[in-house]
N, C-alpha and C. Protein backbone atom coordinates (compact mmCIF):
# COMPACT_ATOMS: atom_id res chain seq x y z
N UNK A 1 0.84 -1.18 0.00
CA UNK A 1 0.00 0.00 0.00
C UNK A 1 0.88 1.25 0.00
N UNK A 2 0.31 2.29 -1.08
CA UNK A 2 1.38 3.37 -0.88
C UNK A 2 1.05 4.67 0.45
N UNK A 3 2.14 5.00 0.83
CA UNK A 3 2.04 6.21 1.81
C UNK A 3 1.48 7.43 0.76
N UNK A 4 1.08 8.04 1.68
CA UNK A 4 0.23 9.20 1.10
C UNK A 4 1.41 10.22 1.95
N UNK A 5 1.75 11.38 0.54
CA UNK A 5 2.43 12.20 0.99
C UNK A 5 1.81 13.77 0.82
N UNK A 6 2.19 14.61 1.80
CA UNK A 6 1.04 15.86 1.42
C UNK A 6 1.47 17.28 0.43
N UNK A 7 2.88 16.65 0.10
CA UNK A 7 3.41 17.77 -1.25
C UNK A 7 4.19 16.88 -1.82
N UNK A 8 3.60 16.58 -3.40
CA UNK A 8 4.46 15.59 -4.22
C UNK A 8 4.50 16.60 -5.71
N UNK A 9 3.97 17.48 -6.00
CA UNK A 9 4.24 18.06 -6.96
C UNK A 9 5.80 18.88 -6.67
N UNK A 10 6.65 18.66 -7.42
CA UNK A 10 8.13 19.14 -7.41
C UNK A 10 8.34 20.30 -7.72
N UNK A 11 7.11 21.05 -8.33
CA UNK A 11 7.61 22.30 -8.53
C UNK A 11 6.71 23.51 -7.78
N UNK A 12 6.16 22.75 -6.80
CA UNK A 12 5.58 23.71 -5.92
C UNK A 12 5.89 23.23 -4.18
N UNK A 13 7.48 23.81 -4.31
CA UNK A 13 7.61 23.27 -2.80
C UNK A 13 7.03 23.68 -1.50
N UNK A 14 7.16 23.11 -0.53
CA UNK A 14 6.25 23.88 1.03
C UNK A 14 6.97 24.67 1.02
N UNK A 15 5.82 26.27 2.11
CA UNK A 15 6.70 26.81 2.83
C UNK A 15 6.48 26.08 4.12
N UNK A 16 7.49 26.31 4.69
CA UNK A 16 7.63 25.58 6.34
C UNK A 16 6.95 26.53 7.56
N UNK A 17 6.48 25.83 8.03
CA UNK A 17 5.16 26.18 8.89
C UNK A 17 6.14 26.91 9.91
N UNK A 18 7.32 26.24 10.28
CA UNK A 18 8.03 26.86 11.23
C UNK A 18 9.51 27.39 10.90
N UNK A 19 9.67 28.35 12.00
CA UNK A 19 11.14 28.84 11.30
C UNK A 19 12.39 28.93 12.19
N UNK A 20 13.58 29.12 12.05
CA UNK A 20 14.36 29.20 13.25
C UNK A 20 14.10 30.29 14.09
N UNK A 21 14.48 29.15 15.48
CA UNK A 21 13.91 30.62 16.70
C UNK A 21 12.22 30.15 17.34
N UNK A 22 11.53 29.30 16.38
CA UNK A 22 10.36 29.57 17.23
C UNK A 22 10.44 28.29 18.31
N UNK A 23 9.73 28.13 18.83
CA UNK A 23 9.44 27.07 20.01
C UNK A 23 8.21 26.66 19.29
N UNK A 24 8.50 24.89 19.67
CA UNK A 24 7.46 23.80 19.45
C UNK A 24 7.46 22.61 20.46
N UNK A 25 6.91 21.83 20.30
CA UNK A 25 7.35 21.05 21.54
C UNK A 25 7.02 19.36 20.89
N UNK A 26 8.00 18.21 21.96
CA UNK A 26 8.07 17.21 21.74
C UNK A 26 7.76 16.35 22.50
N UNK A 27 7.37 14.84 22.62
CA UNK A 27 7.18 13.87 23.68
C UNK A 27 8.40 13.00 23.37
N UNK A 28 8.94 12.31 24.51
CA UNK A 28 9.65 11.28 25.02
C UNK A 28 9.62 10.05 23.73
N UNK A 29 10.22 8.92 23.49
CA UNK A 29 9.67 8.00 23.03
C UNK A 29 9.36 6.81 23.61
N UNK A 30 8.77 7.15 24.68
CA UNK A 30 7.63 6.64 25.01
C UNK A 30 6.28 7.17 25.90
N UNK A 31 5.69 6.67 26.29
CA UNK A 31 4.46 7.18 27.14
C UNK A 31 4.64 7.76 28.37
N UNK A 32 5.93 7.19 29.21
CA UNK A 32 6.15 8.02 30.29
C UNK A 32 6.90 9.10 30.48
N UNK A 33 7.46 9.70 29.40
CA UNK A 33 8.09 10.53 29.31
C UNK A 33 7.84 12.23 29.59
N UNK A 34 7.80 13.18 29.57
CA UNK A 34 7.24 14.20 29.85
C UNK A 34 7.06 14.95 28.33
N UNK A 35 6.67 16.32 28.28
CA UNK A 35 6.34 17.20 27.05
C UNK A 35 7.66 17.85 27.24
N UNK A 36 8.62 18.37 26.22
CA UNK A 36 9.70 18.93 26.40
C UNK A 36 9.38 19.89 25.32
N UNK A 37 9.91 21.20 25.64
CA UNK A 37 9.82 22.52 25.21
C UNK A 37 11.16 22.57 24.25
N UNK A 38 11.16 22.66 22.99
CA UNK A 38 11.91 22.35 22.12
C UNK A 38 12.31 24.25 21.03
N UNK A 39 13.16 24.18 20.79
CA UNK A 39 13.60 25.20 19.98
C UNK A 39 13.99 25.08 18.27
N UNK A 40 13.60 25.46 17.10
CA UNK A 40 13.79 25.73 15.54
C UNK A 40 15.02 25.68 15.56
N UNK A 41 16.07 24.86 15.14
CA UNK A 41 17.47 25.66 14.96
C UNK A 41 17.88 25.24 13.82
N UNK A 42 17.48 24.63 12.99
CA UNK A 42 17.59 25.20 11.37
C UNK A 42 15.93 24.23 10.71
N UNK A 43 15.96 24.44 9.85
CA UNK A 43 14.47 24.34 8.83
C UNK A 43 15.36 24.01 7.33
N UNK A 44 15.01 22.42 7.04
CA UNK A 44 15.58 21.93 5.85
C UNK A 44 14.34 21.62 5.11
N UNK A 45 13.88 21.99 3.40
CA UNK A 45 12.74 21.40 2.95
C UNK A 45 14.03 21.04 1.73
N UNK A 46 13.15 19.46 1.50
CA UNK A 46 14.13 18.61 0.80
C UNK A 46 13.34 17.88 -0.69
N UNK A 47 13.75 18.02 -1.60
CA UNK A 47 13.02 17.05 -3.02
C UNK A 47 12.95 15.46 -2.26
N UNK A 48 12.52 14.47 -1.98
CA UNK A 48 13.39 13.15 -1.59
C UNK A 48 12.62 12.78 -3.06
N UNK A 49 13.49 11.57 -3.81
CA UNK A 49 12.89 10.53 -4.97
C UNK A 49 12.00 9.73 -4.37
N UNK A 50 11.60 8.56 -5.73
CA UNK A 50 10.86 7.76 -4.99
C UNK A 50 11.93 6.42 -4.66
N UNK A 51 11.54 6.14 -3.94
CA UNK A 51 12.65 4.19 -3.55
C UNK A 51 12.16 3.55 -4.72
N UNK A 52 13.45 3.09 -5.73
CA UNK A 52 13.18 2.61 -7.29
C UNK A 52 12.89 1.26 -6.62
N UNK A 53 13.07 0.59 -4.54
CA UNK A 53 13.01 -0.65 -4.46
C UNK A 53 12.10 -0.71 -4.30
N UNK A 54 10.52 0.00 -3.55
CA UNK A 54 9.29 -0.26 -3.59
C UNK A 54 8.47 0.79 -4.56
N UNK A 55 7.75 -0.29 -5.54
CA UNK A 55 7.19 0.61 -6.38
C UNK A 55 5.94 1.23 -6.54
N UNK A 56 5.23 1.18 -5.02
CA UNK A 56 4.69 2.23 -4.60
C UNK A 56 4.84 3.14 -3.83
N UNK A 57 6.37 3.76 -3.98
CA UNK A 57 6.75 5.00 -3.44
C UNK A 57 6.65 5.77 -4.23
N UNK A 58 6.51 7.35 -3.43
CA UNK A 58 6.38 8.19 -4.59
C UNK A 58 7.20 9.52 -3.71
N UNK A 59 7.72 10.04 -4.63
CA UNK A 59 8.81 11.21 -4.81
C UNK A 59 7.64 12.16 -4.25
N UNK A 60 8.46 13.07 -2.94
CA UNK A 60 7.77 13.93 -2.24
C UNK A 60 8.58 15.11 -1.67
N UNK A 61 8.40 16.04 -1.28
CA UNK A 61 8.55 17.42 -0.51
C UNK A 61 8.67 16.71 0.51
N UNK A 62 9.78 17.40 1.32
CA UNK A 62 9.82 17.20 2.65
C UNK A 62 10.59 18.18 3.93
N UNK A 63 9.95 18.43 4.91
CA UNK A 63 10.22 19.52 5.54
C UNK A 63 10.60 19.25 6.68
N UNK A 64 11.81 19.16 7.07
CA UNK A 64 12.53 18.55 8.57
C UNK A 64 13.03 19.79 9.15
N UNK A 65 12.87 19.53 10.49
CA UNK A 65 13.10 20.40 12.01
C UNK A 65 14.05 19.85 12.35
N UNK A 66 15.37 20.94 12.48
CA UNK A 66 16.17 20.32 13.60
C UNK A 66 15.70 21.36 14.88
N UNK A 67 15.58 20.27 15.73
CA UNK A 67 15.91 20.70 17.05
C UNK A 67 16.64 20.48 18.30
N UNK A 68 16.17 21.51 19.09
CA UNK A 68 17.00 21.35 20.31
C UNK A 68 16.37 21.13 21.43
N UNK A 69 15.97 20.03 22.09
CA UNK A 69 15.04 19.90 23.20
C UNK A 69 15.46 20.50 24.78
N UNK A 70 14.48 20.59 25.36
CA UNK A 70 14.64 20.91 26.73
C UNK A 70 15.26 22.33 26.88
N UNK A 71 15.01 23.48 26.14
CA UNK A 71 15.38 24.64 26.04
C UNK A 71 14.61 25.42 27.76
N UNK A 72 13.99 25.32 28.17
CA UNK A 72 13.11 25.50 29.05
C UNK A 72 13.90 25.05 30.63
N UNK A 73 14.97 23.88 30.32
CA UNK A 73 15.29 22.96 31.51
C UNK A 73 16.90 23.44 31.50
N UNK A 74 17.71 24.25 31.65
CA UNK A 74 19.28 24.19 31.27
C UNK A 74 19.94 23.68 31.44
N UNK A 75 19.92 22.33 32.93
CA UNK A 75 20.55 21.74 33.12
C UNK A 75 20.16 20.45 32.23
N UNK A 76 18.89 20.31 31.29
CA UNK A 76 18.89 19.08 30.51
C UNK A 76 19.00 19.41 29.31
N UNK A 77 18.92 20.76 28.82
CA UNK A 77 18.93 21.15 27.61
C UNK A 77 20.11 20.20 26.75
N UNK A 78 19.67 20.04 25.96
CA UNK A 78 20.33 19.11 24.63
C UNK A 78 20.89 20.03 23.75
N UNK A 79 22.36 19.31 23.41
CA UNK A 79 23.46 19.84 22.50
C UNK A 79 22.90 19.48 21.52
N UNK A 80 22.18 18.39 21.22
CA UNK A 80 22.05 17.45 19.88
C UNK A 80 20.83 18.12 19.33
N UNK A 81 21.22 18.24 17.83
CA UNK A 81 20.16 18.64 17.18
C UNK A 81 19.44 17.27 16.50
N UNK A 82 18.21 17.07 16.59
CA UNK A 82 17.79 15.81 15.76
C UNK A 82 16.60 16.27 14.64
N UNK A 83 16.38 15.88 13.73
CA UNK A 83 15.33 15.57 12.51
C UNK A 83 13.70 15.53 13.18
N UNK A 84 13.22 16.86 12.92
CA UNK A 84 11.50 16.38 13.54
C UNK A 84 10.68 16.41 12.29
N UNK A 85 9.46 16.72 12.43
CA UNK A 85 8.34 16.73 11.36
C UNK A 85 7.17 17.22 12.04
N UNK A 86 6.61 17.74 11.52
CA UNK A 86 4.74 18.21 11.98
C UNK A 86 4.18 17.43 11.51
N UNK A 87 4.43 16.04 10.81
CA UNK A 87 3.40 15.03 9.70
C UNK A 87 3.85 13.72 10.25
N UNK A 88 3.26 13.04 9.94
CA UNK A 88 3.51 11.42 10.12
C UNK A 88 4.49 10.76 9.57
N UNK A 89 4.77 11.74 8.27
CA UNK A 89 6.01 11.14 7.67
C UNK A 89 7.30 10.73 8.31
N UNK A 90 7.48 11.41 9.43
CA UNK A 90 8.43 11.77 10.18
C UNK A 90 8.93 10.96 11.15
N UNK A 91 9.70 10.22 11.83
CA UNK A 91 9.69 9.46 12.81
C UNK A 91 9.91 9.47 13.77
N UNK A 92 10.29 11.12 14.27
CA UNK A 92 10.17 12.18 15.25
C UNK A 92 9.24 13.21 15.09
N UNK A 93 7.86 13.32 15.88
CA UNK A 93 6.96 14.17 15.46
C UNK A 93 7.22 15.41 16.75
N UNK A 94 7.11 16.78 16.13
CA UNK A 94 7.08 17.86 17.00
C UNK A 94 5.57 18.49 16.92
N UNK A 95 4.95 19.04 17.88
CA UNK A 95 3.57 19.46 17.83
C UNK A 95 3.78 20.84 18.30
N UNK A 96 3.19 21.86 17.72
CA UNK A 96 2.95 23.16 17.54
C UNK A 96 2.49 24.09 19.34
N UNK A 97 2.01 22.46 19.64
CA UNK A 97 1.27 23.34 21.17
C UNK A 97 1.45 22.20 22.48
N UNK A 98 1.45 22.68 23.35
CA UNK A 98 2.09 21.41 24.70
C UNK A 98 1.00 20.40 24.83
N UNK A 99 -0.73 21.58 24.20
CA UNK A 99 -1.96 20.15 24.45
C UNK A 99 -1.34 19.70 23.45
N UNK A 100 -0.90 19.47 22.51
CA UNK A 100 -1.25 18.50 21.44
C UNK A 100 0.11 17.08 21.96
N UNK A 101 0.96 17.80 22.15
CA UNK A 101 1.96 16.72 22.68
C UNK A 101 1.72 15.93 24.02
N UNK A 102 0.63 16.64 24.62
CA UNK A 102 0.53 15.81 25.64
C UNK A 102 -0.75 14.67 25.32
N UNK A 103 -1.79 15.09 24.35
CA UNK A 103 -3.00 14.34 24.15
C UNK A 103 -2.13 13.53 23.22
N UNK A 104 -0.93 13.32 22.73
CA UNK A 104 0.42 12.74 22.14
C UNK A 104 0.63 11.38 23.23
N UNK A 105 0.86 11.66 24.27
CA UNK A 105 1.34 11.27 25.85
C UNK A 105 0.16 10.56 26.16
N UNK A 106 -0.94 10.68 26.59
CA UNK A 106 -2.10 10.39 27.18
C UNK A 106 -2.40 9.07 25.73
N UNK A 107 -2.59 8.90 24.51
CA UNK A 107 -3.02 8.72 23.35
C UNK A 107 -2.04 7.03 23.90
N UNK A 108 -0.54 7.14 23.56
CA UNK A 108 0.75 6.19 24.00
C UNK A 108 0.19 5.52 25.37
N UNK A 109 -0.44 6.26 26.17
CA UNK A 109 -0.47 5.22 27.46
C UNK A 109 -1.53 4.66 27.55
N UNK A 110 -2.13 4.87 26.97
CA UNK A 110 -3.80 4.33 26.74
C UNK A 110 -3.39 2.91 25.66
N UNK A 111 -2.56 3.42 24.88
CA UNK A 111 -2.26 2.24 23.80
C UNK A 111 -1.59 1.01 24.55
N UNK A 112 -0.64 1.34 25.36
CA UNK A 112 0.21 0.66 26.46
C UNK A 112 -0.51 -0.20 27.22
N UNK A 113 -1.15 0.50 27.92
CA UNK A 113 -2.11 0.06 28.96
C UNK A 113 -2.89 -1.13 28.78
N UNK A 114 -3.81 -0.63 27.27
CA UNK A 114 -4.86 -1.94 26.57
C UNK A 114 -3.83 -2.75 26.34
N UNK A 115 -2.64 -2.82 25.39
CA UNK A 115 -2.02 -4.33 24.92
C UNK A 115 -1.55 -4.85 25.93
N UNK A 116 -0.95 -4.23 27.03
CA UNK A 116 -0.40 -4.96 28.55
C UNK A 116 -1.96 -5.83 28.93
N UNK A 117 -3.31 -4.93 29.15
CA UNK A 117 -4.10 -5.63 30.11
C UNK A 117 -4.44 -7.07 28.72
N UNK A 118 -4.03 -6.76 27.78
CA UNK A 118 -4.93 -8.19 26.69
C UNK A 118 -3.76 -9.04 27.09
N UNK A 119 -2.74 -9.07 27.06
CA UNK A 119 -1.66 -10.23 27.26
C UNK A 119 -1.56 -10.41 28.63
N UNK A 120 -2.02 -9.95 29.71
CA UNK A 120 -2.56 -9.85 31.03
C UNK A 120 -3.67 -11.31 30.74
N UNK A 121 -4.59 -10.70 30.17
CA UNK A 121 -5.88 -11.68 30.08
C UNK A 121 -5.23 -12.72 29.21
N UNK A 122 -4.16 -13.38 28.42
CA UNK A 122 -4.57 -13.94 27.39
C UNK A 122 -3.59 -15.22 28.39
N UNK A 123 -3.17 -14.70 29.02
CA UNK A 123 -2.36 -15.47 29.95
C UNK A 123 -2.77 -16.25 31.67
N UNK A 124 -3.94 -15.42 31.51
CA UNK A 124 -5.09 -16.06 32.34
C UNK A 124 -5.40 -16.63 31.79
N UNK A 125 -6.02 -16.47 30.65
CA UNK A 125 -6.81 -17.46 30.00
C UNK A 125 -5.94 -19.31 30.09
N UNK A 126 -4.93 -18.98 29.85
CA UNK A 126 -4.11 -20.03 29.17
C UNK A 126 -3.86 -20.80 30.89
N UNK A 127 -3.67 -19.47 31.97
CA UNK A 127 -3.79 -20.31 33.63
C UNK A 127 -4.88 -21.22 33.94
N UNK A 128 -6.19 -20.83 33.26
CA UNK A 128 -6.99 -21.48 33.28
C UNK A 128 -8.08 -20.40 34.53
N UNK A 129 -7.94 -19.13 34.30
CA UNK A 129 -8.88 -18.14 34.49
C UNK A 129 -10.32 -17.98 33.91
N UNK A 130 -11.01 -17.99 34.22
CA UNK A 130 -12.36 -17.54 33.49
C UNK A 130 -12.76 -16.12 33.63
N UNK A 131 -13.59 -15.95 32.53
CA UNK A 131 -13.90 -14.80 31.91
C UNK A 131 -14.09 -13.56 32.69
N UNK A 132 -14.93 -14.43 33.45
CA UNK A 132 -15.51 -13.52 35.03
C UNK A 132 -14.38 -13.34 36.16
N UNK A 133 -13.64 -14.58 36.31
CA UNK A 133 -12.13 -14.26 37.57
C UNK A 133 -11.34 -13.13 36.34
N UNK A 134 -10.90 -13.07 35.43
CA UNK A 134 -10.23 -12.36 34.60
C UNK A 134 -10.79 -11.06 34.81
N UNK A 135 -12.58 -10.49 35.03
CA UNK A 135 -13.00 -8.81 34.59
C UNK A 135 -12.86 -8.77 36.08
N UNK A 136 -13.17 -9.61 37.22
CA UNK A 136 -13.07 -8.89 38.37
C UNK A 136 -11.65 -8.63 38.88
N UNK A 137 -10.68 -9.36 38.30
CA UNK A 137 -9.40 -9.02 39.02
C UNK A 137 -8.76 -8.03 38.31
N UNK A 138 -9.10 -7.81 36.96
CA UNK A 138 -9.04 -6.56 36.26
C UNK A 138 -9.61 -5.65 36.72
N UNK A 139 -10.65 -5.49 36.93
CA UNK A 139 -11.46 -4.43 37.29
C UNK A 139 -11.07 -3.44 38.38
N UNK A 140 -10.47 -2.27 37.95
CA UNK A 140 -10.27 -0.96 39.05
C UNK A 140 -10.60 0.07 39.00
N UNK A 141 -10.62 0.96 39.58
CA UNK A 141 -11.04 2.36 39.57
C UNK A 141 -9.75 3.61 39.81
N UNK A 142 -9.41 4.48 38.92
CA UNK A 142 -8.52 5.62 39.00
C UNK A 142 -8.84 6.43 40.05
């Protein structure tokens, strides 16, 4: 199945939503991590081809963030600049606003949570738990 990319015409490149200097922010990679207050420190938009090895790739625009995390924290602030994205394309996503990185956060632990409690249950099951010992010993309240 091909990825859907959101600028593939080559002669109408993005402008970049963000620029050096502004603040955006990032999550951890993973769920327990916190929202980190991140800084623009350069803005690359790139032609990429398509991969001649899968031939439903397709040649796209692409607009990478380097940043600098933890601008906010000085004693954690990061030397390292890494590769973000505002799109999915990306395999570091930066979000524009702290809700969005945190409903980012909340989204990851919810995902966490369900596949832990199913392999939880699937392993009862296999103890020889029933359906009903399985929802009541599951069953809690926040």
């Amino acid at each position: 199945m091909a990825r859907e990319y959101k600028y593939t015409d080559r002669s109408h490149p993005p402008v970049p939503l963000l620029k050096v200097g502004d603040i955006c922010y990032a999550t951890g990679g993973n769920w327990r991590r916190r929202v980190s207050t991140c800084e623009i420190r350069r803005v690359e938009v790139r032609w990429v081809e398509a991969d001649r090895f899968f031939s439903d790739d397709v040649a796209h625009w692409s607009v990478d963030y380097y940043i600098r995390k933890d601008v906010d924290w000085p004693a954690l602030k990061s030397t390292i600049m890494s590769v973000h994205g505002l799109d999915d394309e990306h395999l570091n996503k930066i979000y524009l606003t702290p809700q969005e990185a945190m409903e980012e956060v909340v989204r990851r632990f919810k995902e966490t949570v369900c596949n832990q409690a199913d392999d939880i249950r699937k392993e009862m099951r296999r103890l020889g738990y029933t359906k009903a010992e399985s929802r009541k010993m599951l069953n809690y309240k926040v």
